[in-house]
PDB file of N, CA and C in Angstrom:
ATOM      1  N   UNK A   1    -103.259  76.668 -11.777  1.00  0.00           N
ATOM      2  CA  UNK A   1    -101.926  76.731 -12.366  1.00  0.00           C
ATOM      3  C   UNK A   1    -101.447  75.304 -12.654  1.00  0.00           C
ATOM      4  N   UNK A   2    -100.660  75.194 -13.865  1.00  0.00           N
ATOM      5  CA  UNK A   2    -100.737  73.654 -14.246  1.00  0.00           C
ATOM      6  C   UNK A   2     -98.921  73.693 -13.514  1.00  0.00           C
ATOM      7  N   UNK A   3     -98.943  72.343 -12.996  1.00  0.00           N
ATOM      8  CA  UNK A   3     -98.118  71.472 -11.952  1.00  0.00           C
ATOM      9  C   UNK A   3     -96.595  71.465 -13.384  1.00  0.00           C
ATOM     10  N   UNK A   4     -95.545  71.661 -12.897  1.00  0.00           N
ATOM     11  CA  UNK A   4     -94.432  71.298 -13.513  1.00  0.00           C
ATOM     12  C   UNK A   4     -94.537  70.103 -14.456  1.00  0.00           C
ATOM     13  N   UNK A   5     -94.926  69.072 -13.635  1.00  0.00           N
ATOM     14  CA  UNK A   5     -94.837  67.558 -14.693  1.00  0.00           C
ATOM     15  C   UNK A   5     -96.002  67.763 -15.667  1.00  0.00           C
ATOM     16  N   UNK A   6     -96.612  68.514 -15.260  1.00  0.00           N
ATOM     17  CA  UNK A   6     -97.755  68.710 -16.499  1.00  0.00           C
ATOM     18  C   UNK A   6     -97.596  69.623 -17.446  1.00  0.00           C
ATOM     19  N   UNK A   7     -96.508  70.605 -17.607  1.00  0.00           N
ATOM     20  CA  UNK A   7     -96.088  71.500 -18.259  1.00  0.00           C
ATOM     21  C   UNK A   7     -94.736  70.669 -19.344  1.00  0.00           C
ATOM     22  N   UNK A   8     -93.918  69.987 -18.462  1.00  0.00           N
ATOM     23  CA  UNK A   8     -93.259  68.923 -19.100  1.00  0.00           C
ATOM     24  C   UNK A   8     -93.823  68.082 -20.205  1.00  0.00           C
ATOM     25  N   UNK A   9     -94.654  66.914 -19.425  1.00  0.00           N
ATOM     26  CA  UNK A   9     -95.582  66.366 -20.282  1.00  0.00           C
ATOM     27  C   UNK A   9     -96.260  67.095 -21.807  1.00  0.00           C
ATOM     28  N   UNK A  10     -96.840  68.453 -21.445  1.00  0.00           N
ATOM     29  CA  UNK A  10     -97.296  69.052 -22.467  1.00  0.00           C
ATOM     30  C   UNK A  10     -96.346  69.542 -23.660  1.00  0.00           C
ATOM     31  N   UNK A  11     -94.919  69.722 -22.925  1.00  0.00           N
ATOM     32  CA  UNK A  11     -93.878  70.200 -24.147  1.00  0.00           C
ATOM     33  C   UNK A  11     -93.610  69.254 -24.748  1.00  0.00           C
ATOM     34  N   UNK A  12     -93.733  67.806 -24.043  1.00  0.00           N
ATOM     35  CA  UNK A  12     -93.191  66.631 -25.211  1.00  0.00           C
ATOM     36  C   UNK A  12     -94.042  66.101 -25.982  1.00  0.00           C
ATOM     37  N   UNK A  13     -94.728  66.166 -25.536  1.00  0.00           N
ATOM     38  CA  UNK A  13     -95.618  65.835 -26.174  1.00  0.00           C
ATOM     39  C   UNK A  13     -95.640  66.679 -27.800  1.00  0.00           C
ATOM     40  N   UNK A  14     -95.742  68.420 -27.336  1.00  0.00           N
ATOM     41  CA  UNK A  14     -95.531  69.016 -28.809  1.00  0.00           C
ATOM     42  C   UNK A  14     -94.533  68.411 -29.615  1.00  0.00           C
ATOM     43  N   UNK A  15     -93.111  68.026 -29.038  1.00  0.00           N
ATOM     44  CA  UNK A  15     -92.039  67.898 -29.882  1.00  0.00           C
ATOM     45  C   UNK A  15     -92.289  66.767 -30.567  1.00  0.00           C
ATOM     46  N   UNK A  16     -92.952  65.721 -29.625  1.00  0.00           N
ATOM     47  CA  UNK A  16     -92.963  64.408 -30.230  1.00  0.00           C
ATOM     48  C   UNK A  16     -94.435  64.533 -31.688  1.00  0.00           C
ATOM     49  N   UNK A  17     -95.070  65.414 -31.440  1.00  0.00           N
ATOM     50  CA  UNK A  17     -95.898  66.031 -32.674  1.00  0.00           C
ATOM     51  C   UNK A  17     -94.891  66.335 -33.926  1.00  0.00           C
ATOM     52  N   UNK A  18     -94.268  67.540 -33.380  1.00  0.00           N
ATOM     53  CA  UNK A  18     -93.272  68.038 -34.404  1.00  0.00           C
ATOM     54  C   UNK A  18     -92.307  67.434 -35.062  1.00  0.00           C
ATOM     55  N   UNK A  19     -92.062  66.374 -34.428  1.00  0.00           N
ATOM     56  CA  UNK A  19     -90.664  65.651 -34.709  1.00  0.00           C
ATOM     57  C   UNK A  19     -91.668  64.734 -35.864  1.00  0.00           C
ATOM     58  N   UNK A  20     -92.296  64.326 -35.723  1.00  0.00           N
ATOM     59  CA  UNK A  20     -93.837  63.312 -36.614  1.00  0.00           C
ATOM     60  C   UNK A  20     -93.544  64.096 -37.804  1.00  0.00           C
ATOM     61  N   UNK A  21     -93.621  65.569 -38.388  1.00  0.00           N
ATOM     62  CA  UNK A  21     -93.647  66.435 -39.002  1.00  0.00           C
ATOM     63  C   UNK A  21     -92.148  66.588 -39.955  1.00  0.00           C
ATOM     64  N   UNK A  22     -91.532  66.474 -39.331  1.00  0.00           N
ATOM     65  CA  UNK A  22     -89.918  66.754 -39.910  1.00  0.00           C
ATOM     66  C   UNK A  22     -88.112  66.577 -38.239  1.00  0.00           C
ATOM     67  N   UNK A  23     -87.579  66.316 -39.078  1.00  0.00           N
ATOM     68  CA  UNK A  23     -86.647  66.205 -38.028  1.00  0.00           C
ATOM     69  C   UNK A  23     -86.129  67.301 -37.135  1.00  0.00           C
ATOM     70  N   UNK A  24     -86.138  67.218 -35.950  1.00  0.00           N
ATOM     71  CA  UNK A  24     -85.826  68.250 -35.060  1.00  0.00           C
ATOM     72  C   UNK A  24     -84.733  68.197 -34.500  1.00  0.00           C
ATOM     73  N   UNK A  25     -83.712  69.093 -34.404  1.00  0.00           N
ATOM     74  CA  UNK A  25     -82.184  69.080 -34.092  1.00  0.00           C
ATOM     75  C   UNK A  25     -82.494  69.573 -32.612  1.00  0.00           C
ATOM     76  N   UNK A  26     -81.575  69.131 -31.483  1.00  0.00           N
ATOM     77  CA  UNK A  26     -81.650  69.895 -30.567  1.00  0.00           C
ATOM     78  C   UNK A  26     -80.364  69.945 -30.320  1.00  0.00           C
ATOM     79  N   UNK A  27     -80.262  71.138 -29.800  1.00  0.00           N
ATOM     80  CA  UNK A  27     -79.318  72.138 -29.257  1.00  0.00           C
ATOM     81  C   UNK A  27     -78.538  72.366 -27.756  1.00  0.00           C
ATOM     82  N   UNK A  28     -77.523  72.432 -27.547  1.00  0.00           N
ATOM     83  CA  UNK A  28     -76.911  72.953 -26.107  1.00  0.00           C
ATOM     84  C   UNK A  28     -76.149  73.892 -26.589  1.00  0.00           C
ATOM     85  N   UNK A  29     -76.432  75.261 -25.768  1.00  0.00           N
ATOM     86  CA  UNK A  29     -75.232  76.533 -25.963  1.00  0.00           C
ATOM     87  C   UNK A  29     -75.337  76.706 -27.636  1.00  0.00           C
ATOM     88  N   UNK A  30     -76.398  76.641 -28.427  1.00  0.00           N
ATOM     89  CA  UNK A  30     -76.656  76.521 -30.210  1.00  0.00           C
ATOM     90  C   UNK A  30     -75.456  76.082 -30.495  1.00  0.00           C
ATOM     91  N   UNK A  31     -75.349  74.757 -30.303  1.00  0.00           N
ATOM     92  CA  UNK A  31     -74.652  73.602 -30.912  1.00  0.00           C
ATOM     93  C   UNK A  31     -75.535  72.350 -31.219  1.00  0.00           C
ATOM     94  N   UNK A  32     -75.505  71.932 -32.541  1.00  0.00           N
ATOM     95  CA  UNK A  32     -76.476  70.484 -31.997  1.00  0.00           C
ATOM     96  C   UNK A  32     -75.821  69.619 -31.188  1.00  0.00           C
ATOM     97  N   UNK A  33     -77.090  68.794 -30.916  1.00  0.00           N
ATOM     98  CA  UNK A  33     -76.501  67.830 -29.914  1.00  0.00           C
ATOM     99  C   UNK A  33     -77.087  66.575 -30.179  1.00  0.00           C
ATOM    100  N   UNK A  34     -78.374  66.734 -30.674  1.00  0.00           N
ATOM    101  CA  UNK A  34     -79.339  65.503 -30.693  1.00  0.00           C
ATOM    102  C   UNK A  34     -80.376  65.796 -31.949  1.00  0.00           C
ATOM    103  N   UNK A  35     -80.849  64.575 -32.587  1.00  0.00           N
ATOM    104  CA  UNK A  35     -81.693  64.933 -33.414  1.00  0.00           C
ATOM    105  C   UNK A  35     -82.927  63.868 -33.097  1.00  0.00           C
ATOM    106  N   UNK A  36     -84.393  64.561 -33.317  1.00  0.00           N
ATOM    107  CA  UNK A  36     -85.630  64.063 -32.762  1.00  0.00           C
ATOM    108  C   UNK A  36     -86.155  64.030 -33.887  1.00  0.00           C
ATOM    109  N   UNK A  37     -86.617  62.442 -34.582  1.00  0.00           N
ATOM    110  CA  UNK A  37     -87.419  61.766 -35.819  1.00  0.00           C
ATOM    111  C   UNK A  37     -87.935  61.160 -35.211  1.00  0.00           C
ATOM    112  N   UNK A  38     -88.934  60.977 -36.760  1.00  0.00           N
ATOM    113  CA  UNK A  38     -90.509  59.643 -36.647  1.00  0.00           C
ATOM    114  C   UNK A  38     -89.360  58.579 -36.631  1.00  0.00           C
ATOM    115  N   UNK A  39     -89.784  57.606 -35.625  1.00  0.00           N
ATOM    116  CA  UNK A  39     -89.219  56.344 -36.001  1.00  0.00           C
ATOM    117  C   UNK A  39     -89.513  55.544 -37.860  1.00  0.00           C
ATOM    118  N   UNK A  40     -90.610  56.156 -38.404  1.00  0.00           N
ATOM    119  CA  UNK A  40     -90.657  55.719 -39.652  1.00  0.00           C
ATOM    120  C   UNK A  40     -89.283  56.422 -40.456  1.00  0.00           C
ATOM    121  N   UNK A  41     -88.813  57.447 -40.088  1.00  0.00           N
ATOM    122  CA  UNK A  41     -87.972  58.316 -40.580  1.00  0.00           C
ATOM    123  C   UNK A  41     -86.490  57.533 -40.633  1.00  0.00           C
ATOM    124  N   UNK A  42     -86.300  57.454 -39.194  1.00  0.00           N
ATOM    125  CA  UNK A  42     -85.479  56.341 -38.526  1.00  0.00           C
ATOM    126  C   UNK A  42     -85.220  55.018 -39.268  1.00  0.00           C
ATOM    127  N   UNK A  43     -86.400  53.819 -39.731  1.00  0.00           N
ATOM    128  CA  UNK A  43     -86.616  53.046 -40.211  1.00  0.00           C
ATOM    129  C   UNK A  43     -85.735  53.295 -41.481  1.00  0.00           C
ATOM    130  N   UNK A  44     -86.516  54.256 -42.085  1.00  0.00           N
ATOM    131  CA  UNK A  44     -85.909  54.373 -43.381  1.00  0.00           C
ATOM    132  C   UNK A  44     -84.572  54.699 -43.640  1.00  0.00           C
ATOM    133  N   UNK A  45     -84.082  55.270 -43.118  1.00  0.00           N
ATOM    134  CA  UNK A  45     -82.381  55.324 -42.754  1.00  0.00           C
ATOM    135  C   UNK A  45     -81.724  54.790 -42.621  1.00  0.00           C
ATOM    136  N   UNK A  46     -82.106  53.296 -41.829  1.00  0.00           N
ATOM    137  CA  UNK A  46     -81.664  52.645 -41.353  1.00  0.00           C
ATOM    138  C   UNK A  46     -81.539  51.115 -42.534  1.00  0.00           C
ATOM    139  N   UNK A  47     -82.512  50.594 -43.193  1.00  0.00           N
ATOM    140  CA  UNK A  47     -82.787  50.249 -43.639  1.00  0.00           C
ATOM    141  C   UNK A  47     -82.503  50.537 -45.853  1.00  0.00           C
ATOM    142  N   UNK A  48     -81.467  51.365 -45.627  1.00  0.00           N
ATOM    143  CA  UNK A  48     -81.349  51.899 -46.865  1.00  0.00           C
ATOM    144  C   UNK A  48     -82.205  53.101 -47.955  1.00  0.00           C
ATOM    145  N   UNK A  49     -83.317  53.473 -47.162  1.00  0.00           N
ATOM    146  CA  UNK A  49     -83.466  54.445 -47.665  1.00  0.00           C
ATOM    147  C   UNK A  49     -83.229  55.596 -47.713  1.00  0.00           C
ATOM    148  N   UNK A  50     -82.098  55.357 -47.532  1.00  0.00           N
ATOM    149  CA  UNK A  50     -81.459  57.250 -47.491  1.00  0.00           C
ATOM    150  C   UNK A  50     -79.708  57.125 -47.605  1.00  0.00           C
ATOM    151  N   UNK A  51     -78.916  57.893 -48.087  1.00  0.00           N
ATOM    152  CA  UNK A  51     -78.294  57.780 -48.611  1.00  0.00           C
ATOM    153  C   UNK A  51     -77.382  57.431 -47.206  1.00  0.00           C
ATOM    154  N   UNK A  52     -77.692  57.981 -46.306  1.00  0.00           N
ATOM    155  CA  UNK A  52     -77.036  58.060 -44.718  1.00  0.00           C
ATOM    156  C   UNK A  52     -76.937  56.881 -43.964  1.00  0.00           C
ATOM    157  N   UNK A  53     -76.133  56.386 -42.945  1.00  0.00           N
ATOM    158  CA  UNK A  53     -76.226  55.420 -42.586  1.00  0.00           C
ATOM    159  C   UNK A  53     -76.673  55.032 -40.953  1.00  0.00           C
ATOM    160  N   UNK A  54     -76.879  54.271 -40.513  1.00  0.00           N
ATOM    161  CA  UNK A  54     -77.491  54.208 -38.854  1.00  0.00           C
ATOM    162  C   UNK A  54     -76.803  53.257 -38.173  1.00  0.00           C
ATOM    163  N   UNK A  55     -75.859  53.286 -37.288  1.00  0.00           N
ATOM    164  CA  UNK A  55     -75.202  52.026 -36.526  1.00  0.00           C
ATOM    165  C   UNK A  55     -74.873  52.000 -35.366  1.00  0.00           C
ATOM    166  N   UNK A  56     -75.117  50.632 -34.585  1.00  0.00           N
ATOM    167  CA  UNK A  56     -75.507  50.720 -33.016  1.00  0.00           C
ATOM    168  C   UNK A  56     -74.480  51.369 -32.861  1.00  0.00           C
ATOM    169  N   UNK A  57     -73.959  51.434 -31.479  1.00  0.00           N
ATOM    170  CA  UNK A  57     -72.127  51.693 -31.107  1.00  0.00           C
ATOM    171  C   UNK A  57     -71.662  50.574 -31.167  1.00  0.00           C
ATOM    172  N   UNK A  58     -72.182  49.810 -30.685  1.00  0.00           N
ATOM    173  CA  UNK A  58     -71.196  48.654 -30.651  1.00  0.00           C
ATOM    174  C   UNK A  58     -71.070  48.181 -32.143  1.00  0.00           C
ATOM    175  N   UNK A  59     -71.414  48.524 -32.981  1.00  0.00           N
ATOM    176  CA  UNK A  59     -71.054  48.244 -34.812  1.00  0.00           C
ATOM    177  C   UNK A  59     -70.694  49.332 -35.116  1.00  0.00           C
ATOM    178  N   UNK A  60     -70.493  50.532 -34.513  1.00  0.00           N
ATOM    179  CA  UNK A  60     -69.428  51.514 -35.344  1.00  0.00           C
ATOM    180  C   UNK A  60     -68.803  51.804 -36.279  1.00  0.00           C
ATOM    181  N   UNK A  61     -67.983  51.588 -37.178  1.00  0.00           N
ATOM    182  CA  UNK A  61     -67.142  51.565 -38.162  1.00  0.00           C
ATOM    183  C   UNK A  61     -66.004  52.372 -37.308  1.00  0.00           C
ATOM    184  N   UNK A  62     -64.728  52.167 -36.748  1.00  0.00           N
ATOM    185  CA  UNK A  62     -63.598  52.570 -36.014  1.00  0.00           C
ATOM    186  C   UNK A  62     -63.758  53.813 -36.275  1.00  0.00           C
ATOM    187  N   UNK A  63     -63.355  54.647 -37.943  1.00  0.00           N
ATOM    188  CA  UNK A  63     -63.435  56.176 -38.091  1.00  0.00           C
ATOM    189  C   UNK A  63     -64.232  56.632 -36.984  1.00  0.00           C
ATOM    190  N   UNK A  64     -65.844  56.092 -37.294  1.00  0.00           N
ATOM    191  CA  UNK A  64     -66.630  56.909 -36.780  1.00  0.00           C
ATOM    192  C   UNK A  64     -66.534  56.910 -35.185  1.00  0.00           C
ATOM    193  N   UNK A  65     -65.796  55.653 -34.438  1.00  0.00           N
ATOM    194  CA  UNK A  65     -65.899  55.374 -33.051  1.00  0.00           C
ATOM    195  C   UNK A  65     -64.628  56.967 -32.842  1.00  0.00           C
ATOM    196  N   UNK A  66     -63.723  57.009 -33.628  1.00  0.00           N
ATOM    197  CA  UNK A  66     -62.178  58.008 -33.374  1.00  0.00           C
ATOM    198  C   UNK A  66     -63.081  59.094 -32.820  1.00  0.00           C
ATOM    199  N   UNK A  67     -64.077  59.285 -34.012  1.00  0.00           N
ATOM    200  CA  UNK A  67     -64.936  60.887 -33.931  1.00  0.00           C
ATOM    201  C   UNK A  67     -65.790  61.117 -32.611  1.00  0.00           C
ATOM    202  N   UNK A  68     -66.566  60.002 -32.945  1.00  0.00           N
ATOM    203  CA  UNK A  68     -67.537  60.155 -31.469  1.00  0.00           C
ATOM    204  C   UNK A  68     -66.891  60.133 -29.877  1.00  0.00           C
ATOM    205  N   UNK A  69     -65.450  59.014 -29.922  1.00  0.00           N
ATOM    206  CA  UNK A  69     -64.831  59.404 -28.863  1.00  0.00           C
ATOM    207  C   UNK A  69     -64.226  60.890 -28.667  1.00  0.00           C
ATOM    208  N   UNK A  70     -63.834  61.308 -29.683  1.00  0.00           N
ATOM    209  CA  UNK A  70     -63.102  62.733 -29.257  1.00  0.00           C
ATOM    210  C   UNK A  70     -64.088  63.903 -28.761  1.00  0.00           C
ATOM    211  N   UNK A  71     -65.233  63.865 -29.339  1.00  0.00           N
ATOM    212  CA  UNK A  71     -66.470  64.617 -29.039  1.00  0.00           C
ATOM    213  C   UNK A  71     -67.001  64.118 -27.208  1.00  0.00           C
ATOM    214  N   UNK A  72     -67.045  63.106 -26.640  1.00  0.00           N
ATOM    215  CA  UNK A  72     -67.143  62.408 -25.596  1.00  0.00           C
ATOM    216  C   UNK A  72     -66.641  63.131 -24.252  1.00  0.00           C
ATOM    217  N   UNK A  73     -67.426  63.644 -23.412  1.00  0.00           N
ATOM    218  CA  UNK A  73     -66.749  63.756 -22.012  1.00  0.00           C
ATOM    219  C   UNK A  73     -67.134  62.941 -21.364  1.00  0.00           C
ATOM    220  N   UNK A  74     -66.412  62.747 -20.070  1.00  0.00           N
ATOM    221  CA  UNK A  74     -66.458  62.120 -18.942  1.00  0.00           C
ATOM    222  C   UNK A  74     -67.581  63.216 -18.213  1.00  0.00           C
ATOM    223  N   UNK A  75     -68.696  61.510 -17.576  1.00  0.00           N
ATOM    224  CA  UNK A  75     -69.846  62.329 -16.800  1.00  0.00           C
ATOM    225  C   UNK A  75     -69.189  63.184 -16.050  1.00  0.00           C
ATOM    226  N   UNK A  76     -69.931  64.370 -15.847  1.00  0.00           N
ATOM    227  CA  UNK A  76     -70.374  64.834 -14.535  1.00  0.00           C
ATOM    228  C   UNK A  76     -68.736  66.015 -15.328  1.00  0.00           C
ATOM    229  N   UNK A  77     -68.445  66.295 -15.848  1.00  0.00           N
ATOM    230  CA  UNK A  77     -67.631  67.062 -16.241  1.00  0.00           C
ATOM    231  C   UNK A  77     -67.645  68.219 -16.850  1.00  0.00           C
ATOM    232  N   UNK A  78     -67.344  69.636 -16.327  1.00  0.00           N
ATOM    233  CA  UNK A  78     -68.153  70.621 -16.401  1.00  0.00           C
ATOM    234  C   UNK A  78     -67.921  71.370 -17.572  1.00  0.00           C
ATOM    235  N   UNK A  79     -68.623  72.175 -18.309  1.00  0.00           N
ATOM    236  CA  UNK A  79     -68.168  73.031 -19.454  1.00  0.00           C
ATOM    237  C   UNK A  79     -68.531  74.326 -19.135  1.00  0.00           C
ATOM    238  N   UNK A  80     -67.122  74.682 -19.067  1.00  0.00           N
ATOM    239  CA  UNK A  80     -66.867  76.279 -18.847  1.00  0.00           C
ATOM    240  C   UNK A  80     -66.731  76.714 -20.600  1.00  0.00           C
ATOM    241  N   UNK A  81     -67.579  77.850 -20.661  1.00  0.00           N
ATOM    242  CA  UNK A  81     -67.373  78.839 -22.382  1.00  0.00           C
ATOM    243  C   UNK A  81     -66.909  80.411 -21.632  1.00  0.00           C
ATOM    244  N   UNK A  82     -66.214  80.428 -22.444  1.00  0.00           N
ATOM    245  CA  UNK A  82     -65.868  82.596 -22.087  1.00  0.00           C
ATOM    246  C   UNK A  82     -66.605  83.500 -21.885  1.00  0.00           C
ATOM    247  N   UNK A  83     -68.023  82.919 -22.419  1.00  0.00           N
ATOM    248  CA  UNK A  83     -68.788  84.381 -22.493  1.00  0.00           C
ATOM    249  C   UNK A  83     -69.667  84.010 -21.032  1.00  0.00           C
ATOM    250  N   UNK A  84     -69.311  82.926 -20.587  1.00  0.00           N
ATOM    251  CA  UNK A  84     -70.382  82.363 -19.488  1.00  0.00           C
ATOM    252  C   UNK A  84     -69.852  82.958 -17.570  1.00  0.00           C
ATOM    253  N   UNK A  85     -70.999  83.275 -17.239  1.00  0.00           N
ATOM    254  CA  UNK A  85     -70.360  84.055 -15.595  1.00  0.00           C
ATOM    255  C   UNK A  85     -70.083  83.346 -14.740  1.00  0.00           C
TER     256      UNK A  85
END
């Protein structure tokens, strides 16, 4: 029977395949949350090839700091949903 960290290991490994392939959104409660690219993908984004833009936090543009703060919890802070027991 293969060991937890080796079952781990083996799933990232797929994603980090898949993500090589096309961009992968990930999800909490089917919300995104995170998105998983080729760093060539990345590169290019970043770098002007794409119409989109890429910036540390600490270069933000304020709008975007308003947004990302309001989206922001404090660690360790719990999320209760309605449909949840």
């Amino acid at each position: 029977m293969a060991s937890r960290s080796g079952r781990l290991r083996e799933a990232a490994r797929k994603r980090r395949f898949l993500a090589n392939l096309e961009k992968m959104v990930l999800t909490k409660h089917q919300k995104p949350r995170f998105v998983l690219m080729s760093y060539e993908y990345y590169e290019q984004m970043r770098t002007g090839g794409d119409p989109r833009s890429v910036h540390r936090a600490s270069e933000m543009p304020e709008e975007h700091r308003e947004l990302f703060a309001a989206e922001m919890r404090p660690a360790g802070a719990a999320e209760r949903y309605d449909d949840e027991s």
